[in-house]
PDB file of N, CA and C in Angstrom:
ATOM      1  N   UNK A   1      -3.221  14.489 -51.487  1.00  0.00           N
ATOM      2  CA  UNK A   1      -3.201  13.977 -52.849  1.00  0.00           C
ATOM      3  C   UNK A   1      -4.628  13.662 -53.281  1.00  0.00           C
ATOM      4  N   UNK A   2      -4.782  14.184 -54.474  1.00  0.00           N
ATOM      5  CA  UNK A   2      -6.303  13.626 -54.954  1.00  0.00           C
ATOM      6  C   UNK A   2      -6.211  12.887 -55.952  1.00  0.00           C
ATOM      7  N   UNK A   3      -7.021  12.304 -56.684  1.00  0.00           N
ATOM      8  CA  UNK A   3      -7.310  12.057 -58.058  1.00  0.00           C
ATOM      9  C   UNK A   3      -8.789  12.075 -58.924  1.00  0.00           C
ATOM     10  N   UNK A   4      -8.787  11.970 -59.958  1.00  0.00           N
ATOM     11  CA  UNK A   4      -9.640  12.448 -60.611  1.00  0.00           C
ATOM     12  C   UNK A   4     -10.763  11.271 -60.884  1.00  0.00           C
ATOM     13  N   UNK A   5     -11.664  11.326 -60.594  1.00  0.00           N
ATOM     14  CA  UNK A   5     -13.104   9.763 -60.770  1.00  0.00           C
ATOM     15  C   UNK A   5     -14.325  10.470 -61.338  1.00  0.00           C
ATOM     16  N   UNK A   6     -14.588  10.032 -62.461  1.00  0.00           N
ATOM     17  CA  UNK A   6     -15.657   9.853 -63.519  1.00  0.00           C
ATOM     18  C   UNK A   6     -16.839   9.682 -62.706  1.00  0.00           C
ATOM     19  N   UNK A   7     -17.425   9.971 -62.383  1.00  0.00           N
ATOM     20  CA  UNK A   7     -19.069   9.008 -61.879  1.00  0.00           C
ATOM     21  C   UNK A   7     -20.400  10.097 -62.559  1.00  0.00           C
ATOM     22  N   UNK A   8     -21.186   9.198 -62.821  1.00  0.00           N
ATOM     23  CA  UNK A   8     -22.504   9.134 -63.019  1.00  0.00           C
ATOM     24  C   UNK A   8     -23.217   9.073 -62.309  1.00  0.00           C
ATOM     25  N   UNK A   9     -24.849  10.649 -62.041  1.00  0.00           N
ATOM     26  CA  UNK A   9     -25.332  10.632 -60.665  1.00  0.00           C
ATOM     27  C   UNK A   9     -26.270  10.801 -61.354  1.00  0.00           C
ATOM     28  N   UNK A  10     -27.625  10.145 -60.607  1.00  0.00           N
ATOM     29  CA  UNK A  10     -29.176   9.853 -60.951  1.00  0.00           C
ATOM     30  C   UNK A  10     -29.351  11.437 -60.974  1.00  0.00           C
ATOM     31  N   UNK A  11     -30.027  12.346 -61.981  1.00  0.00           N
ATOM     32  CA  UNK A  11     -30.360  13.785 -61.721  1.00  0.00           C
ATOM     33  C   UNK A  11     -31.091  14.119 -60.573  1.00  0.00           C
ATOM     34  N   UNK A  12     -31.991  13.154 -59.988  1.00  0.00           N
ATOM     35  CA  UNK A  12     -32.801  13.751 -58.666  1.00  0.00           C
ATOM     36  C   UNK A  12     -32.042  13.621 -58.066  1.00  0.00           C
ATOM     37  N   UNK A  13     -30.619  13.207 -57.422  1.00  0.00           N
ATOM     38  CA  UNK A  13     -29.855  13.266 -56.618  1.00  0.00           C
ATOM     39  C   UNK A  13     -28.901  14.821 -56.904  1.00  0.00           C
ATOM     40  N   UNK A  14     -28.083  15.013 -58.024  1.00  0.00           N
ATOM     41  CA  UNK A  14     -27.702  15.838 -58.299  1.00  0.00           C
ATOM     42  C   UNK A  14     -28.571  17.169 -58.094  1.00  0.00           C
ATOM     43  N   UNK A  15     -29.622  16.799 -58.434  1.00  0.00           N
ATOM     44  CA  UNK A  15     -30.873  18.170 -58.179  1.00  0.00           C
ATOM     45  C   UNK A  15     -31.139  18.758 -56.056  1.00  0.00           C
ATOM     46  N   UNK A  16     -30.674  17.393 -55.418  1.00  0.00           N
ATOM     47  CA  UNK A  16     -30.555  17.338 -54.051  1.00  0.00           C
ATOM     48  C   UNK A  16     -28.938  18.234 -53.747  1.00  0.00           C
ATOM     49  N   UNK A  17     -27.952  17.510 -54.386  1.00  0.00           N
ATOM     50  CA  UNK A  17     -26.488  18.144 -53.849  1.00  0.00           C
ATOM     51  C   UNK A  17     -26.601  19.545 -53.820  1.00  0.00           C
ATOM     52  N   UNK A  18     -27.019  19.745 -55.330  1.00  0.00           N
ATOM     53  CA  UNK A  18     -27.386  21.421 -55.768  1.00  0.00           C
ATOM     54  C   UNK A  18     -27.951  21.901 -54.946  1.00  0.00           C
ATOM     55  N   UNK A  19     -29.003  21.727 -53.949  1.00  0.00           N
ATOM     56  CA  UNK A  19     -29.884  22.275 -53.424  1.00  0.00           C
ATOM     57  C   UNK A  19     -29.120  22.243 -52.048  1.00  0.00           C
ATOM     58  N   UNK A  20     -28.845  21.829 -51.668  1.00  0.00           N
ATOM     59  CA  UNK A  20     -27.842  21.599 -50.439  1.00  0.00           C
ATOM     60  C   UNK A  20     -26.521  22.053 -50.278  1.00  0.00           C
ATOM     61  N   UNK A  21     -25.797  22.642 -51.954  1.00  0.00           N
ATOM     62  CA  UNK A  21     -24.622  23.344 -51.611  1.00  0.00           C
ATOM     63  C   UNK A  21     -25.273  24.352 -51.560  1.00  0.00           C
ATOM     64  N   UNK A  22     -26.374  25.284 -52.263  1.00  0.00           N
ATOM     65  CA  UNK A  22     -26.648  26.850 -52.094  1.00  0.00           C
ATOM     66  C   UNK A  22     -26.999  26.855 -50.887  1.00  0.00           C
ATOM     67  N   UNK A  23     -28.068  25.921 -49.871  1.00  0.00           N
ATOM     68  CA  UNK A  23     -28.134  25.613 -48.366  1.00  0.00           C
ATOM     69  C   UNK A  23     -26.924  26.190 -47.568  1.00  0.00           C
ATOM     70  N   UNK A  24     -26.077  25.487 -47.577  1.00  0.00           N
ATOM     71  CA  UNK A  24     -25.019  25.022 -47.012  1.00  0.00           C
ATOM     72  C   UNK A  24     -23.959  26.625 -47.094  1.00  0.00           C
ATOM     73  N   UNK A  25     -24.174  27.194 -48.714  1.00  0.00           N
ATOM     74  CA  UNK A  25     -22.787  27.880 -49.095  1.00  0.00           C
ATOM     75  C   UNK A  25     -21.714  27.251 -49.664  1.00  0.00           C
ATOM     76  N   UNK A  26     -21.629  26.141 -50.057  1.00  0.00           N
ATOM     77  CA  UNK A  26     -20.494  25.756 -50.998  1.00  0.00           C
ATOM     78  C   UNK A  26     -19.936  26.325 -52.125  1.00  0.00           C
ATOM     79  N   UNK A  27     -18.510  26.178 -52.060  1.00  0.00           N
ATOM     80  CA  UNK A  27     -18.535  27.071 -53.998  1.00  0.00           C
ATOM     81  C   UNK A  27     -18.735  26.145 -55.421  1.00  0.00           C
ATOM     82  N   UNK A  28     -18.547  24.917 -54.653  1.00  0.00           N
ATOM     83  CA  UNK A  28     -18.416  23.757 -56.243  1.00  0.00           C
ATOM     84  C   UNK A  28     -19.657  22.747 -55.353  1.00  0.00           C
ATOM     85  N   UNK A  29     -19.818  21.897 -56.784  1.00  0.00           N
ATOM     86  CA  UNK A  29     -20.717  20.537 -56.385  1.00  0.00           C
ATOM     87  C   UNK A  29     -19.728  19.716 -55.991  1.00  0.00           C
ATOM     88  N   UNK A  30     -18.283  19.576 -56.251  1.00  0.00           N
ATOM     89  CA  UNK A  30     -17.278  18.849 -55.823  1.00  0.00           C
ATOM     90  C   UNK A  30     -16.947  19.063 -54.039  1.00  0.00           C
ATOM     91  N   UNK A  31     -16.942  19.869 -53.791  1.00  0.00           N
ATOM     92  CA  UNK A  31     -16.926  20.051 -52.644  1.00  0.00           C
ATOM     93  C   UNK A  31     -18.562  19.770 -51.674  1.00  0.00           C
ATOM     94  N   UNK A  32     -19.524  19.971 -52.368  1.00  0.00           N
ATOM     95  CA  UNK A  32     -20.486  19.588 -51.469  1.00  0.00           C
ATOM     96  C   UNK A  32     -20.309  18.140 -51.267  1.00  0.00           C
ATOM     97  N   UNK A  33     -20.130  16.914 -52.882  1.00  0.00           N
ATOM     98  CA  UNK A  33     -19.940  15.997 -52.206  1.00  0.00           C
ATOM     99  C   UNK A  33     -18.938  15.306 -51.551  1.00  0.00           C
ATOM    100  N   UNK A  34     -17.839  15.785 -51.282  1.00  0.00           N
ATOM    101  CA  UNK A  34     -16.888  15.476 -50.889  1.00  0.00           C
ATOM    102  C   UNK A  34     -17.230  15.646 -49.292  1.00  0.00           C
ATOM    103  N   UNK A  35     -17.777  16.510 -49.017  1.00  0.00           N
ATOM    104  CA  UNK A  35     -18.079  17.095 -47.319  1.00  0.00           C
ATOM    105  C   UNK A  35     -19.250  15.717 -47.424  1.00  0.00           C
ATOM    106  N   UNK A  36     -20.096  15.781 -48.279  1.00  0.00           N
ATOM    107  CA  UNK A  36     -21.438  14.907 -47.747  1.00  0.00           C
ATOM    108  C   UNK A  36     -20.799  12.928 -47.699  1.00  0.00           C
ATOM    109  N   UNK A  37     -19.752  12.953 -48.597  1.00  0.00           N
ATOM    110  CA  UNK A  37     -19.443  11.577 -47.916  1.00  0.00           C
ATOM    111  C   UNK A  37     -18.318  11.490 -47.284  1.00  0.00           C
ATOM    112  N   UNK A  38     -18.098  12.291 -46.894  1.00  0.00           N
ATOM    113  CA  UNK A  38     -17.215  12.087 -45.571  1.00  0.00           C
ATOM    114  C   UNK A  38     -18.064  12.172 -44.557  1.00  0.00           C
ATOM    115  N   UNK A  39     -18.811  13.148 -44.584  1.00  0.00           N
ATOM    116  CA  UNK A  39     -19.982  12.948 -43.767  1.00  0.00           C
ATOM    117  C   UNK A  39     -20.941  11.934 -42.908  1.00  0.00           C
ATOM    118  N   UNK A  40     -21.248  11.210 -43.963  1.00  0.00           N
ATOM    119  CA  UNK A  40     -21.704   9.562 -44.049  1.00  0.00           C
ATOM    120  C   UNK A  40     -20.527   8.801 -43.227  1.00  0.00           C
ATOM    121  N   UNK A  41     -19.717   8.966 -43.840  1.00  0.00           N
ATOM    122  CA  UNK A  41     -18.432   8.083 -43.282  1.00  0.00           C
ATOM    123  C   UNK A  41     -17.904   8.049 -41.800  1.00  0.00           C
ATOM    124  N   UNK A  42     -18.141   9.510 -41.244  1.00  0.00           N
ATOM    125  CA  UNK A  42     -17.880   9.344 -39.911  1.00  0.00           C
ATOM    126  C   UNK A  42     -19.395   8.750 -38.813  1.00  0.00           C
ATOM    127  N   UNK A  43     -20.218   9.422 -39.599  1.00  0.00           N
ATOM    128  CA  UNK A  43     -21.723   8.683 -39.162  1.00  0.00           C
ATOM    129  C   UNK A  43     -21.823   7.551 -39.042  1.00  0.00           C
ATOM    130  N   UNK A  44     -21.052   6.531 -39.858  1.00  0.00           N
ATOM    131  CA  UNK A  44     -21.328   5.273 -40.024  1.00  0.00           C
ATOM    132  C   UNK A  44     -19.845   4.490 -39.204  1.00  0.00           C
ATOM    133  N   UNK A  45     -18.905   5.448 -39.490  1.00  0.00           N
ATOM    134  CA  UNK A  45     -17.693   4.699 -37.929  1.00  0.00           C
ATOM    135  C   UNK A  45     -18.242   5.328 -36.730  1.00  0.00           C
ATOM    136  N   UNK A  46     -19.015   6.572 -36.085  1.00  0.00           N
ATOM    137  CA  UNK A  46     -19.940   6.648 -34.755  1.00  0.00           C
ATOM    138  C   UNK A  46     -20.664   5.532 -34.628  1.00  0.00           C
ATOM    139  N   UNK A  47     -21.681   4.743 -35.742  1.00  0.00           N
ATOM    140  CA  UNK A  47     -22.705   3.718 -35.133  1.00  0.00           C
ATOM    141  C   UNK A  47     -22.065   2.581 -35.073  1.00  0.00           C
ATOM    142  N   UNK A  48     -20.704   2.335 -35.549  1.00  0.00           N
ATOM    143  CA  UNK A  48     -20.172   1.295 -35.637  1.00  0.00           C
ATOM    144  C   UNK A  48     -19.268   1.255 -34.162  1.00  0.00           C
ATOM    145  N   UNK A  49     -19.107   2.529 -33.818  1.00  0.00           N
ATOM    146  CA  UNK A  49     -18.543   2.364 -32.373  1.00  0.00           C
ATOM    147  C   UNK A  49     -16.817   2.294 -32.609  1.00  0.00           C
ATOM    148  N   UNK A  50     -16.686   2.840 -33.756  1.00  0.00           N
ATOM    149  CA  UNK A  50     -15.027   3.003 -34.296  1.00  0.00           C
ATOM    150  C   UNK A  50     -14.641   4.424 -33.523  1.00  0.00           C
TER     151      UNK A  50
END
């Protein structure tokens, strides 16, 4: 199940995702960030020792 969230991103960040889905191969910016904070998320339950 998903849903749909509005957000507002500083352009030098957005100018980073962009640059990191053609990196990467992504087909959407939705999907790059979706991979990049989940990403974070397991990084941060590894240092937490979860």
């Amino acid at each position: 199940m998903s849903q749909v969230l509005n957000m507002r991103y500083p352009k030098e960040l957005l100018k980073r995702i962009d640059e990191f889905k053609e990196k990467k191969g992504f087909t959407t910016r939705t999907q790059t960030i979706i991979y990049l904070i989940q990403y974070a998320l397991e990084q941060s339950d590894n240092r937490d020792g979860k």
